[in-house]
PDB file of N, CA and C in Angstrom:
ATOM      1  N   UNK A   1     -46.709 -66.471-106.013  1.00  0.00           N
ATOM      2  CA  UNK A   1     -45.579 -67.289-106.410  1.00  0.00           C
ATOM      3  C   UNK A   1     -44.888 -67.823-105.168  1.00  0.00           C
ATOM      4  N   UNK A   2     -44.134 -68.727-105.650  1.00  0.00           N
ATOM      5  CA  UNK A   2     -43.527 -69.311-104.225  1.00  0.00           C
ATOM      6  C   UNK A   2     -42.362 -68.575-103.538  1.00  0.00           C
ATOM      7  N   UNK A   3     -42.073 -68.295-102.529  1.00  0.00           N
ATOM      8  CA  UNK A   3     -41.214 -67.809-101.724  1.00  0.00           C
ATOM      9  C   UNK A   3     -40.631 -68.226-100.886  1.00  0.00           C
ATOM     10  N   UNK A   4     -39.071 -68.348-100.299  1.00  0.00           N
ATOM     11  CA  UNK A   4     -38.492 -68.996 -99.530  1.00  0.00           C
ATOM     12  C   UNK A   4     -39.075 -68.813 -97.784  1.00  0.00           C
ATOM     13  N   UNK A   5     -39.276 -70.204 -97.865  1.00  0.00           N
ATOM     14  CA  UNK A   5     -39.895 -69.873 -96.285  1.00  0.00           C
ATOM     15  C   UNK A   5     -39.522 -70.902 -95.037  1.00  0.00           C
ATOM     16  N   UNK A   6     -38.994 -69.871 -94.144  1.00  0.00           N
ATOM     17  CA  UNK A   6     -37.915 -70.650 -93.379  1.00  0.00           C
ATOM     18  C   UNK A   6     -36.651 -71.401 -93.772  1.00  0.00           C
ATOM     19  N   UNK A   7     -36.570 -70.800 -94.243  1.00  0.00           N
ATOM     20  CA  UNK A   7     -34.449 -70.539 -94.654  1.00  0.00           C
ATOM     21  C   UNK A   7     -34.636 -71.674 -95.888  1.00  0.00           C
ATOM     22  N   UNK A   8     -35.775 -72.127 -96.568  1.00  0.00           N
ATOM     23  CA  UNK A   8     -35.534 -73.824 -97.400  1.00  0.00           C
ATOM     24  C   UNK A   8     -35.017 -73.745 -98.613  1.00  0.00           C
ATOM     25  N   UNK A   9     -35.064 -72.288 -98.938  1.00  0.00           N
ATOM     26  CA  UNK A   9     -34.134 -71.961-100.249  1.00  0.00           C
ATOM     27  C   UNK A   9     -35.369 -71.719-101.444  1.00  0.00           C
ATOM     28  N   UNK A  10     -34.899 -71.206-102.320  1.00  0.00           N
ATOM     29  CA  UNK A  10     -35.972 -70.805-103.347  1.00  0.00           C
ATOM     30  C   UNK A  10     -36.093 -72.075-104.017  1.00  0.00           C
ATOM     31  N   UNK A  11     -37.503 -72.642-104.365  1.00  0.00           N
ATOM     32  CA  UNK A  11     -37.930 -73.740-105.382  1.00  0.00           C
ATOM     33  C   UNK A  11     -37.466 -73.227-106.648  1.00  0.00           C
ATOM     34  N   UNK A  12     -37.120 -75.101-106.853  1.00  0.00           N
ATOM     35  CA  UNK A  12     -36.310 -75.084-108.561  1.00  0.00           C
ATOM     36  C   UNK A  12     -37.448 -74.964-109.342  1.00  0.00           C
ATOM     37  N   UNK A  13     -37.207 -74.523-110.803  1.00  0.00           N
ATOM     38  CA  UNK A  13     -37.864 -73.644-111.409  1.00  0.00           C
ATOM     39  C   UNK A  13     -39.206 -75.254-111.966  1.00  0.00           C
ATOM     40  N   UNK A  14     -38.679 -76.868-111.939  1.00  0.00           N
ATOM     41  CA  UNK A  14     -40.086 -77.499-112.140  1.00  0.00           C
ATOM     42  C   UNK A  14     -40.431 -77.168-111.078  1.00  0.00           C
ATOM     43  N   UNK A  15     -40.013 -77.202-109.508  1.00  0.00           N
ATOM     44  CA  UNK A  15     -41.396 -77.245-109.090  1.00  0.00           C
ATOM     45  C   UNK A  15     -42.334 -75.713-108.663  1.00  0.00           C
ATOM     46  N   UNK A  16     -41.465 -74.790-109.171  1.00  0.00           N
ATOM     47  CA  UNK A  16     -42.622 -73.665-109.563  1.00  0.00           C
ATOM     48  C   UNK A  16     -43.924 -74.168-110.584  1.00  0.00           C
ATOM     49  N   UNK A  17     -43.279 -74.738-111.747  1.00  0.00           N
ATOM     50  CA  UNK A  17     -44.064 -75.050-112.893  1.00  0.00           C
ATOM     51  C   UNK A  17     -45.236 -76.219-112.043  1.00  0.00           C
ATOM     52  N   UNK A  18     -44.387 -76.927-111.244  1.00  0.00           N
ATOM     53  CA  UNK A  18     -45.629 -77.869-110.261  1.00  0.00           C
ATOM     54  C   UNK A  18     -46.299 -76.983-109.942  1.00  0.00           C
ATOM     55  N   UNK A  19     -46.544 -75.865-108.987  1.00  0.00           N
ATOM     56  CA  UNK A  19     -47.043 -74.927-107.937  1.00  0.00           C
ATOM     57  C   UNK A  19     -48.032 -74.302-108.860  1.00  0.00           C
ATOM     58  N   UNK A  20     -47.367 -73.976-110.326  1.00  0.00           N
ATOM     59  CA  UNK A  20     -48.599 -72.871-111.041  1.00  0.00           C
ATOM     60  C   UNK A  20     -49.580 -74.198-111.490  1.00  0.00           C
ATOM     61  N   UNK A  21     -49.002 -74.998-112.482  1.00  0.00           N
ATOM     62  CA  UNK A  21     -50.186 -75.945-112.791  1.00  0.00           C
ATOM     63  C   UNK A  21     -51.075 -76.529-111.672  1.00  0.00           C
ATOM     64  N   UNK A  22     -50.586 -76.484-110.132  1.00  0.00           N
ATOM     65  CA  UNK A  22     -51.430 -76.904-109.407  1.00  0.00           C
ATOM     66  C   UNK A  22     -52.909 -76.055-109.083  1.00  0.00           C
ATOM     67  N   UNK A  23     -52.242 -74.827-109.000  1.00  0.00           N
ATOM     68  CA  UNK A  23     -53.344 -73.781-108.307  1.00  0.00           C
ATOM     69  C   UNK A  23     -54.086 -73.624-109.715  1.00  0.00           C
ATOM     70  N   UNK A  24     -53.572 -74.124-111.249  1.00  0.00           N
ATOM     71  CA  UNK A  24     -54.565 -73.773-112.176  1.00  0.00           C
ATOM     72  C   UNK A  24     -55.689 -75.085-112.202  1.00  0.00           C
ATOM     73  N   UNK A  25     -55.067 -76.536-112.042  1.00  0.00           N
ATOM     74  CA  UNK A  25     -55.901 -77.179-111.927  1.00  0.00           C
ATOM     75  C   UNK A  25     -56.996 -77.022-110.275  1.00  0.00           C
ATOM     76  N   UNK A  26     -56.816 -76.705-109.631  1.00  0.00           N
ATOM     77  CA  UNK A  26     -57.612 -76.341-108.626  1.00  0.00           C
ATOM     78  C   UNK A  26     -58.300 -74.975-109.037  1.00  0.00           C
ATOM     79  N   UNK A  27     -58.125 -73.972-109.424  1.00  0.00           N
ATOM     80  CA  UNK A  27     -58.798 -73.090-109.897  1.00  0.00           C
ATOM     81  C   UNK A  27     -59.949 -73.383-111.028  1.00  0.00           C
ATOM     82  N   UNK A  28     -59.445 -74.415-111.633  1.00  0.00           N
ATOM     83  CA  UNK A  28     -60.488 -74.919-112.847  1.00  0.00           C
ATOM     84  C   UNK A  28     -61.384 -75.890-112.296  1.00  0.00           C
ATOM     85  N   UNK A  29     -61.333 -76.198-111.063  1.00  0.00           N
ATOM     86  CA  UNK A  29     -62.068 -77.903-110.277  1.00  0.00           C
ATOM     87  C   UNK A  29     -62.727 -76.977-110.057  1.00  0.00           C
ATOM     88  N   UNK A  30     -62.153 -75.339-109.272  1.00  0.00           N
ATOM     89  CA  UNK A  30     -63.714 -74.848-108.544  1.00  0.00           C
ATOM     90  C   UNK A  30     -64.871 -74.262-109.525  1.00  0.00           C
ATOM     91  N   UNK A  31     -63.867 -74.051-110.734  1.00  0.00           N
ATOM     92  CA  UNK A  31     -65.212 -73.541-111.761  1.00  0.00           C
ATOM     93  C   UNK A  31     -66.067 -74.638-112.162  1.00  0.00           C
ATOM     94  N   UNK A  32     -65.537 -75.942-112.597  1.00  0.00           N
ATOM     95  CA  UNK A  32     -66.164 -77.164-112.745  1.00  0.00           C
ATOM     96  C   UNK A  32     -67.403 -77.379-112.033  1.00  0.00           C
ATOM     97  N   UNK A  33     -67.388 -77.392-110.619  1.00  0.00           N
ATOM     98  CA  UNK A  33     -68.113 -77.626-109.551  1.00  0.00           C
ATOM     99  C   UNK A  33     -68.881 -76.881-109.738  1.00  0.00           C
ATOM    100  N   UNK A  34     -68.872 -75.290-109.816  1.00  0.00           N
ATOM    101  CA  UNK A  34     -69.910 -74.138-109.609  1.00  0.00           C
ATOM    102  C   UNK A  34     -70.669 -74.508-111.248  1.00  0.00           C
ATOM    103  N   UNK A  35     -70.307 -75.043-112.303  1.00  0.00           N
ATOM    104  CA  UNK A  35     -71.361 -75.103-113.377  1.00  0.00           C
ATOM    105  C   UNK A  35     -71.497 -76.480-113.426  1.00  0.00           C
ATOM    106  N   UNK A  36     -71.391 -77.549-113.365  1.00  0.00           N
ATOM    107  CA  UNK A  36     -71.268 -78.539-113.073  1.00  0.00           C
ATOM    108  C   UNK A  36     -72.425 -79.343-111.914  1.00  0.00           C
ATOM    109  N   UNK A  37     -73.118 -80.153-111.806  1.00  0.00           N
ATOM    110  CA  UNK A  37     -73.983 -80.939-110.372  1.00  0.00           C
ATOM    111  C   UNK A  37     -73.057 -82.009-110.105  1.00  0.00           C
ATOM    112  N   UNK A  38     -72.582 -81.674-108.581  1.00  0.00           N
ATOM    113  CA  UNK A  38     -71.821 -82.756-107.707  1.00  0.00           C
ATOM    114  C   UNK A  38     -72.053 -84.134-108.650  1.00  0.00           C
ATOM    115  N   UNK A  39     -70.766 -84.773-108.955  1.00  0.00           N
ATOM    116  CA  UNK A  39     -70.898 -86.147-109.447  1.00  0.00           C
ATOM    117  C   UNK A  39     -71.359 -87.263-107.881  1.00  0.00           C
ATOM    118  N   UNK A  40     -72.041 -88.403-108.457  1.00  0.00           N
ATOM    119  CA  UNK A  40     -72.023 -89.278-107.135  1.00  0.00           C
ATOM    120  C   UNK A  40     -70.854 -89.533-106.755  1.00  0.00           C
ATOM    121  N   UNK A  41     -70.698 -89.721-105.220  1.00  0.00           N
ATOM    122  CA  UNK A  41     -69.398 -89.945-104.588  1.00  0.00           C
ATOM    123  C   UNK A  41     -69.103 -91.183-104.743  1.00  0.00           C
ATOM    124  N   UNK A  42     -67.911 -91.827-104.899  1.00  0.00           N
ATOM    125  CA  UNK A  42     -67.654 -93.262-105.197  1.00  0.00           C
ATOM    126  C   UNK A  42     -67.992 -94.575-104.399  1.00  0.00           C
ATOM    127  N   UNK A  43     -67.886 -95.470-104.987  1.00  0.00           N
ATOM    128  CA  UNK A  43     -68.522 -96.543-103.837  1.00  0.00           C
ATOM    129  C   UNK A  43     -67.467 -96.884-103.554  1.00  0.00           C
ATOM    130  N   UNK A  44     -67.993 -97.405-102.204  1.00  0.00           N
ATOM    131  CA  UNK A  44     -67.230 -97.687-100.886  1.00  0.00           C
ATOM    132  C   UNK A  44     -66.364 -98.985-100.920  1.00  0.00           C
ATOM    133  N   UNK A  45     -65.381 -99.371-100.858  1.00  0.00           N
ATOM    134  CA  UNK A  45     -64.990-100.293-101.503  1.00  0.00           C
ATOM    135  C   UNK A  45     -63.826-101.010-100.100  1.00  0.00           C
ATOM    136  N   UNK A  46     -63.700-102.231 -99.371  1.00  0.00           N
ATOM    137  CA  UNK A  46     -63.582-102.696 -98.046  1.00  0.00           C
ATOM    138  C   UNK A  46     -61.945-102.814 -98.534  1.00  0.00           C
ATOM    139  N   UNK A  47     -60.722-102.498 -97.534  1.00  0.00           N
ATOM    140  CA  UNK A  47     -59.910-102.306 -97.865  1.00  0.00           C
ATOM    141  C   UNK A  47     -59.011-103.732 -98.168  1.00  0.00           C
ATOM    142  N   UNK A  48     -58.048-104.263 -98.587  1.00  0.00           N
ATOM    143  CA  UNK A  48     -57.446-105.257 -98.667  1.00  0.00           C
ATOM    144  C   UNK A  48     -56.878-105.503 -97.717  1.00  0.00           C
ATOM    145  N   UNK A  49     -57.162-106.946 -97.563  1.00  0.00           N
ATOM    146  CA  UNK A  49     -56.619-107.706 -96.045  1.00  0.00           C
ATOM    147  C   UNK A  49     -54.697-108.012 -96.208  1.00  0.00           C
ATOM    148  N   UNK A  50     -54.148-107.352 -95.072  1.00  0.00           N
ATOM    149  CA  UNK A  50     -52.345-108.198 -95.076  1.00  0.00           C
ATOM    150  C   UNK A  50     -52.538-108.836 -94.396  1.00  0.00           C
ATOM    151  N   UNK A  51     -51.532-109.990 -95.202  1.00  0.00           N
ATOM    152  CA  UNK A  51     -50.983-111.021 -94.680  1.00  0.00           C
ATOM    153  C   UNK A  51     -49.684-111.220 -94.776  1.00  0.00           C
ATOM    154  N   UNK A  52     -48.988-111.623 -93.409  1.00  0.00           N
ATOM    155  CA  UNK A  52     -47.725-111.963 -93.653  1.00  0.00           C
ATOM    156  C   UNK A  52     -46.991-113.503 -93.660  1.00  0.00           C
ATOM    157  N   UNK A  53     -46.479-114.497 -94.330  1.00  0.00           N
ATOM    158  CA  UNK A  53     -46.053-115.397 -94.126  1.00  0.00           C
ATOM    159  C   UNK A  53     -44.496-115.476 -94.228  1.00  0.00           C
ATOM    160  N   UNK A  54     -44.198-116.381 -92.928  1.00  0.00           N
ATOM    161  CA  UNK A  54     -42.869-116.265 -91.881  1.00  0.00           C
ATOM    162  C   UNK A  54     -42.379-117.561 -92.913  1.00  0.00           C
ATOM    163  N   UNK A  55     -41.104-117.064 -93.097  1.00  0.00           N
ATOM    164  CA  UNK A  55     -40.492-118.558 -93.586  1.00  0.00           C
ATOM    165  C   UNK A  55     -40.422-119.605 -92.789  1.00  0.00           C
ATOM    166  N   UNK A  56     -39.869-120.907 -92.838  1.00  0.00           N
ATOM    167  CA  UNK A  56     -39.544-122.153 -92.084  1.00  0.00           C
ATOM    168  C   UNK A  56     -38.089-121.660 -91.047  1.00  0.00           C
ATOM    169  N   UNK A  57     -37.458-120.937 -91.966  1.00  0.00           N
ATOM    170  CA  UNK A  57     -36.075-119.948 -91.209  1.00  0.00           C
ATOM    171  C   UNK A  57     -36.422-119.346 -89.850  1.00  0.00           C
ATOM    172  N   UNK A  58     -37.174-118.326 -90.489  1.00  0.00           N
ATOM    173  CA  UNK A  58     -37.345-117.722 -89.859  1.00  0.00           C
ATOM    174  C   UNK A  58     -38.697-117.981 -88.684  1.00  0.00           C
ATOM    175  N   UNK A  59     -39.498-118.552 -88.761  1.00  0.00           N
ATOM    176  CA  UNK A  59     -40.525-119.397 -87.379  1.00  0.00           C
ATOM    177  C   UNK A  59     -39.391-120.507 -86.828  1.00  0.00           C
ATOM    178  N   UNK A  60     -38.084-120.961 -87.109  1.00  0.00           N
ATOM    179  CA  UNK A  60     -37.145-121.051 -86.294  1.00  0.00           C
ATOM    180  C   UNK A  60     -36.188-120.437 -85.316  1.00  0.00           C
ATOM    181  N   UNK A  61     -36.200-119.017 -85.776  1.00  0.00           N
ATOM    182  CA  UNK A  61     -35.245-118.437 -84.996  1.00  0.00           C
ATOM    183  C   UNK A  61     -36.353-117.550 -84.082  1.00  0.00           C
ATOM    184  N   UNK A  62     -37.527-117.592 -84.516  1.00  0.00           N
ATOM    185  CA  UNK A  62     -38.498-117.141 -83.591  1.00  0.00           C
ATOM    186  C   UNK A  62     -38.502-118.213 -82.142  1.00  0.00           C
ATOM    187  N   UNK A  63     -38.800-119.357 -82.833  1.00  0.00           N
ATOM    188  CA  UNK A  63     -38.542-120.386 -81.300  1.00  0.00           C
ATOM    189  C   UNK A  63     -36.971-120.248 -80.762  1.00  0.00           C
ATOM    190  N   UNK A  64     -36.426-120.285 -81.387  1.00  0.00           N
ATOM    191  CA  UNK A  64     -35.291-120.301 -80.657  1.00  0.00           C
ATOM    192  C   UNK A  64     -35.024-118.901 -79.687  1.00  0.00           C
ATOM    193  N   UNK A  65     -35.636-117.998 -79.918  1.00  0.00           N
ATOM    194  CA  UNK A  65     -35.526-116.946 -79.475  1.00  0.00           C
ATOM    195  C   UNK A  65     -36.325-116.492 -78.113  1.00  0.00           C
ATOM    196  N   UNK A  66     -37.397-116.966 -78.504  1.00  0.00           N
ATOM    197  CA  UNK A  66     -38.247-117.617 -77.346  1.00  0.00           C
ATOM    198  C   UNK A  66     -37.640-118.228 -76.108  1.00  0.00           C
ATOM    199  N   UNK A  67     -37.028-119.689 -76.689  1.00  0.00           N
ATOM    200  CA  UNK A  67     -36.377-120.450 -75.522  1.00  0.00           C
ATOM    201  C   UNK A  67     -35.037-119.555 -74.935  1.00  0.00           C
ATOM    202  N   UNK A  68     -34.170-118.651 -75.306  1.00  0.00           N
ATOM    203  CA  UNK A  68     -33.182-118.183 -75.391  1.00  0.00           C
ATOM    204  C   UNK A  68     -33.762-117.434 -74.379  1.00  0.00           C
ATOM    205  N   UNK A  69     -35.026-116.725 -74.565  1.00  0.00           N
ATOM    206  CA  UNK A  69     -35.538-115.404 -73.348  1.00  0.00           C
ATOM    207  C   UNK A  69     -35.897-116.215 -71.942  1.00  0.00           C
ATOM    208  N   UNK A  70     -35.834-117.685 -72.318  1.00  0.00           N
ATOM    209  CA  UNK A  70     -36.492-118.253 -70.899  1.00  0.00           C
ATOM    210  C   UNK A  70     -35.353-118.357 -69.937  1.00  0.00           C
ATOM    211  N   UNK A  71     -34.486-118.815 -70.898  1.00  0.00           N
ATOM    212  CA  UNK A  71     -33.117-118.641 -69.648  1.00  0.00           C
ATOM    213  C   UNK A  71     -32.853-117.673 -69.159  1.00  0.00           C
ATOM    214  N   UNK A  72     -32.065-118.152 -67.704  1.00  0.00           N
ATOM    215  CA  UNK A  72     -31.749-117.315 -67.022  1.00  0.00           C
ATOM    216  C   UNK A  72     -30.527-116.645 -67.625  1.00  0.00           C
ATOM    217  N   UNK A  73     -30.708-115.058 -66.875  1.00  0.00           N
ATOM    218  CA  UNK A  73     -29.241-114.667 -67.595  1.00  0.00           C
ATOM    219  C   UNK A  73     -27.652-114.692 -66.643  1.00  0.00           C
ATOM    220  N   UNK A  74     -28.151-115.469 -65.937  1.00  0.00           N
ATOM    221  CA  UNK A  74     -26.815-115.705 -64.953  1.00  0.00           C
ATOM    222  C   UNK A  74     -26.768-117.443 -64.757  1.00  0.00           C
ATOM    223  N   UNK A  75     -26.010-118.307 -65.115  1.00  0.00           N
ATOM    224  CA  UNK A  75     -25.727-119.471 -64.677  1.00  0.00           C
ATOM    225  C   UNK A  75     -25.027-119.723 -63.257  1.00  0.00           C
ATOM    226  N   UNK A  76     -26.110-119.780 -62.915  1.00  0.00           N
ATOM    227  CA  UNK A  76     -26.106-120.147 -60.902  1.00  0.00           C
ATOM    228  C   UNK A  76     -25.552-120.920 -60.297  1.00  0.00           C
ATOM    229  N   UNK A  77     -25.727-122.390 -61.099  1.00  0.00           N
ATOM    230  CA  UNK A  77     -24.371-123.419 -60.796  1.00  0.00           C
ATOM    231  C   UNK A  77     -22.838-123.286 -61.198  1.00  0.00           C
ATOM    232  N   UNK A  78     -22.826-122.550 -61.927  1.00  0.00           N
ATOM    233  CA  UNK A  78     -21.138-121.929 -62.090  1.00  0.00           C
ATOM    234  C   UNK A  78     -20.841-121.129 -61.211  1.00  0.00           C
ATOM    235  N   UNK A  79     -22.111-120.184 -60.965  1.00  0.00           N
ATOM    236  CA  UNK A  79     -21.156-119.236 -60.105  1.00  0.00           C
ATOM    237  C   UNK A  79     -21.190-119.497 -58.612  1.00  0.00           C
ATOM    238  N   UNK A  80     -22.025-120.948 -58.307  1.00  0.00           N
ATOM    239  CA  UNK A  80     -21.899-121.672 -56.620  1.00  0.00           C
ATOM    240  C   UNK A  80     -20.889-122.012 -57.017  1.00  0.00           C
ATOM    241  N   UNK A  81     -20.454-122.988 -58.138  1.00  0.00           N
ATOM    242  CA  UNK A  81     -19.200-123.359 -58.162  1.00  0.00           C
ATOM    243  C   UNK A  81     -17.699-122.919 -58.036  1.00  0.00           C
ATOM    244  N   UNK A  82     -18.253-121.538 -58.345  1.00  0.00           N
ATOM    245  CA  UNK A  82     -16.518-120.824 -58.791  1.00  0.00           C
ATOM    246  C   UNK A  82     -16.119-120.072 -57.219  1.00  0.00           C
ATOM    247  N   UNK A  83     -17.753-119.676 -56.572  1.00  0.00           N
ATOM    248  CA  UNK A  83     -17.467-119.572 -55.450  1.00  0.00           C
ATOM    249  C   UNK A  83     -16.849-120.170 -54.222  1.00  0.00           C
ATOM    250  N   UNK A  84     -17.098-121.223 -54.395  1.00  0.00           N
ATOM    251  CA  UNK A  84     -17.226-122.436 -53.395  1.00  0.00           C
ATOM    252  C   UNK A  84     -15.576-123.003 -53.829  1.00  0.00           C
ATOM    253  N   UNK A  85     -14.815-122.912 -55.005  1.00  0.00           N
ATOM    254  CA  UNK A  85     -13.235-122.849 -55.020  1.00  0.00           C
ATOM    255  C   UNK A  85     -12.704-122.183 -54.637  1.00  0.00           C
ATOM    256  N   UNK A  86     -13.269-120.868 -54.926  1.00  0.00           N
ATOM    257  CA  UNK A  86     -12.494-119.386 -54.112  1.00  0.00           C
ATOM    258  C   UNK A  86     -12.551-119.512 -52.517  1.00  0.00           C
ATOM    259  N   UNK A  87     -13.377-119.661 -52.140  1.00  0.00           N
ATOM    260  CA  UNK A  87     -13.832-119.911 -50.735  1.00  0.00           C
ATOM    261  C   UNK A  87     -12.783-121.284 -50.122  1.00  0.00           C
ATOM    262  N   UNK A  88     -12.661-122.318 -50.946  1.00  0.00           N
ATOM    263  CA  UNK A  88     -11.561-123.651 -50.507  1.00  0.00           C
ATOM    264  C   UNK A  88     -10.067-123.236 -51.242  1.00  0.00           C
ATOM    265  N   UNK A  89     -10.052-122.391 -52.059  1.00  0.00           N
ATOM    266  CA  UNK A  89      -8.381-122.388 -52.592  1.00  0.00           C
ATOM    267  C   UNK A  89      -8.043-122.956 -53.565  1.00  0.00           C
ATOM    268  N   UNK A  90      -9.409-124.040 -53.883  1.00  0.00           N
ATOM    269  CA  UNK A  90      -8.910-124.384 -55.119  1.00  0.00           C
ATOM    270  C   UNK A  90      -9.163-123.477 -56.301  1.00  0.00           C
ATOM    271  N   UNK A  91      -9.588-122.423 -56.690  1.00  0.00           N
ATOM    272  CA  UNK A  91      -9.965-121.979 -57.662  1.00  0.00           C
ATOM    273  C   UNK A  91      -8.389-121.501 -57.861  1.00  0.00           C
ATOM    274  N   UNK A  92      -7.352-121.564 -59.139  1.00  0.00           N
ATOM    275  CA  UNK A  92      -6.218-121.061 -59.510  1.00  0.00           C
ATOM    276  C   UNK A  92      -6.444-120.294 -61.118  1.00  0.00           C
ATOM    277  N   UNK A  93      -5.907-119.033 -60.621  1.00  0.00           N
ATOM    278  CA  UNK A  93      -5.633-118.000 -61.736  1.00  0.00           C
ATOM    279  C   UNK A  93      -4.367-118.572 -62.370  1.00  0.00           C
ATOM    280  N   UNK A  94      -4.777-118.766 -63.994  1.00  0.00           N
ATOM    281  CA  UNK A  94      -3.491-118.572 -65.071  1.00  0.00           C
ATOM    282  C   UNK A  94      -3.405-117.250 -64.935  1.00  0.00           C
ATOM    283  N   UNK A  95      -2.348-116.639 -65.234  1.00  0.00           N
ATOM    284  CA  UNK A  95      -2.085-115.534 -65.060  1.00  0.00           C
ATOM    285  C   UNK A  95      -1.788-115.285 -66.941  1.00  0.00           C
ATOM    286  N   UNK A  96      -1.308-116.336 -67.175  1.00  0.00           N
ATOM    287  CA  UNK A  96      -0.669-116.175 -69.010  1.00  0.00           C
ATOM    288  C   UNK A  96      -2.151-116.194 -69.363  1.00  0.00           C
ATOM    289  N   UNK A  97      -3.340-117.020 -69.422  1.00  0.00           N
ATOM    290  CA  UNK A  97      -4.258-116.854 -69.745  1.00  0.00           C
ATOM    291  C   UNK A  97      -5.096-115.612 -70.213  1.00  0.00           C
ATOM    292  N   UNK A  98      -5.310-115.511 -68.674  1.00  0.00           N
ATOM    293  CA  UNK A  98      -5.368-114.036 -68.886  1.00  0.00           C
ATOM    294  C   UNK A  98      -4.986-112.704 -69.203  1.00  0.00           C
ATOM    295  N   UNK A  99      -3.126-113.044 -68.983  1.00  0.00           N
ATOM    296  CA  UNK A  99      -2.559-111.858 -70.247  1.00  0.00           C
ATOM    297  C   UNK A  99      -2.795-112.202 -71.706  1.00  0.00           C
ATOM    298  N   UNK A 100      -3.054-113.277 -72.047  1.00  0.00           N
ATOM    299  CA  UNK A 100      -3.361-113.632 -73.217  1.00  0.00           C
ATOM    300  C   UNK A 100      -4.282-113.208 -73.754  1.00  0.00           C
ATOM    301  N   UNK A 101      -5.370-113.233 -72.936  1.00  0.00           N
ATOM    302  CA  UNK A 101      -7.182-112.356 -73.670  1.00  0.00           C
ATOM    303  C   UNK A 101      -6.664-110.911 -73.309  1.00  0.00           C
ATOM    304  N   UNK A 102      -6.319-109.991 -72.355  1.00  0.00           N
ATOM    305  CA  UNK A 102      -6.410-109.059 -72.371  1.00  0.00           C
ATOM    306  C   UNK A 102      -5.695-108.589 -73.309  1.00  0.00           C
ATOM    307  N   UNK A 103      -4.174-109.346 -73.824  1.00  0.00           N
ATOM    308  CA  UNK A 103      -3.632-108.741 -75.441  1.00  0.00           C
ATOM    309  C   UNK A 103      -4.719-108.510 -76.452  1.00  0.00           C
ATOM    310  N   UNK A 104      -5.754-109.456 -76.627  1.00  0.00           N
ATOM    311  CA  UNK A 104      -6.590-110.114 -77.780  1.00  0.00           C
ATOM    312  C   UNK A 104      -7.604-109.350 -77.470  1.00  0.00           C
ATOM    313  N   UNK A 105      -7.804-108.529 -76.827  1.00  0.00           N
ATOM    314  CA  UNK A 105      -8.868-107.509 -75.969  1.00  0.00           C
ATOM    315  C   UNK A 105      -8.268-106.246 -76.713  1.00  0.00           C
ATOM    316  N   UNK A 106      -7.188-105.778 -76.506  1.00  0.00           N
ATOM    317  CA  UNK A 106      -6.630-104.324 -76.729  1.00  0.00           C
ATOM    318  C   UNK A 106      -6.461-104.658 -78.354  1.00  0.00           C
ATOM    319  N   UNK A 107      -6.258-105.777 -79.307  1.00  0.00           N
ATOM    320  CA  UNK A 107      -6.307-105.881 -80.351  1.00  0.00           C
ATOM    321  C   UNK A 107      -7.266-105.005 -81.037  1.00  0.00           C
ATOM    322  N   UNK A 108      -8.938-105.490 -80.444  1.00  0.00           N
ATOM    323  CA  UNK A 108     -10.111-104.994 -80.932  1.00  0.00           C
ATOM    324  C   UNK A 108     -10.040-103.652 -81.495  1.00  0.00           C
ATOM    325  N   UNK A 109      -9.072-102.891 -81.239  1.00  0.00           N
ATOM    326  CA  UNK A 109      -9.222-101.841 -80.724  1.00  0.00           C
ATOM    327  C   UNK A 109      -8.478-100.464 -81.364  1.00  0.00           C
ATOM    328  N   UNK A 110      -7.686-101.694 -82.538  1.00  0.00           N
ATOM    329  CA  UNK A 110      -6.754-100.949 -83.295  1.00  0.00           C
ATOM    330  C   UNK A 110      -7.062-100.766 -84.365  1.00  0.00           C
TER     331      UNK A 110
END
């Protein structure tokens, strides 16, 4: 009979009733067999081919995703640019600006 093994708790009482009808139908296959001559084994039968078809949506966001990986992940002419103000003086910090996102930052958050 079944017994708890490794802490899993005692089986509910169908699937005892699973466990006995199993070992009786396997107990009755092996008598089958011993009076019984091996039936032929089944024919071989080639498995079914998958296929998947991509929507029009979606073989779009595949290209787009594509082109998206080709870019670079740093824009190089902005950041010669932002350099090259810092470096002359012209580059000027809003200061409200930026208290403005960092409010809208600590928002996230509540």
């Amino acid at each position: 009979m079944a017994t708890d093994i490794k802490g899993l708790g005692n089986p509910s009482a169908a699937d005892q009733a699973a466990l006995r009808s199993t070992s009786k139908d396997s107990s009755s296959s092996t008598e089958r067999s011993t009076s019984q001559p091996a039936a032929a084994p089944a024919p071989v039968t080639k498995p079914a081919v998958d296929s998947v078809n991509l929507s029009s949506q979606a073989q779009s966001l595949k290209t787009v995703e594509e082109k998206v990986q080709k870019l670079p992940s740093v824009n190089e002419k902005k950041v010669a640019d932002i350099k090259a103000a810092l470096a002359s003086g012209q580059y000027k910090v809003d200061d409200i600006v930026i208290a403005d996102k960092l409010l809208g930052f600590d928002e996230l958050f509540k």
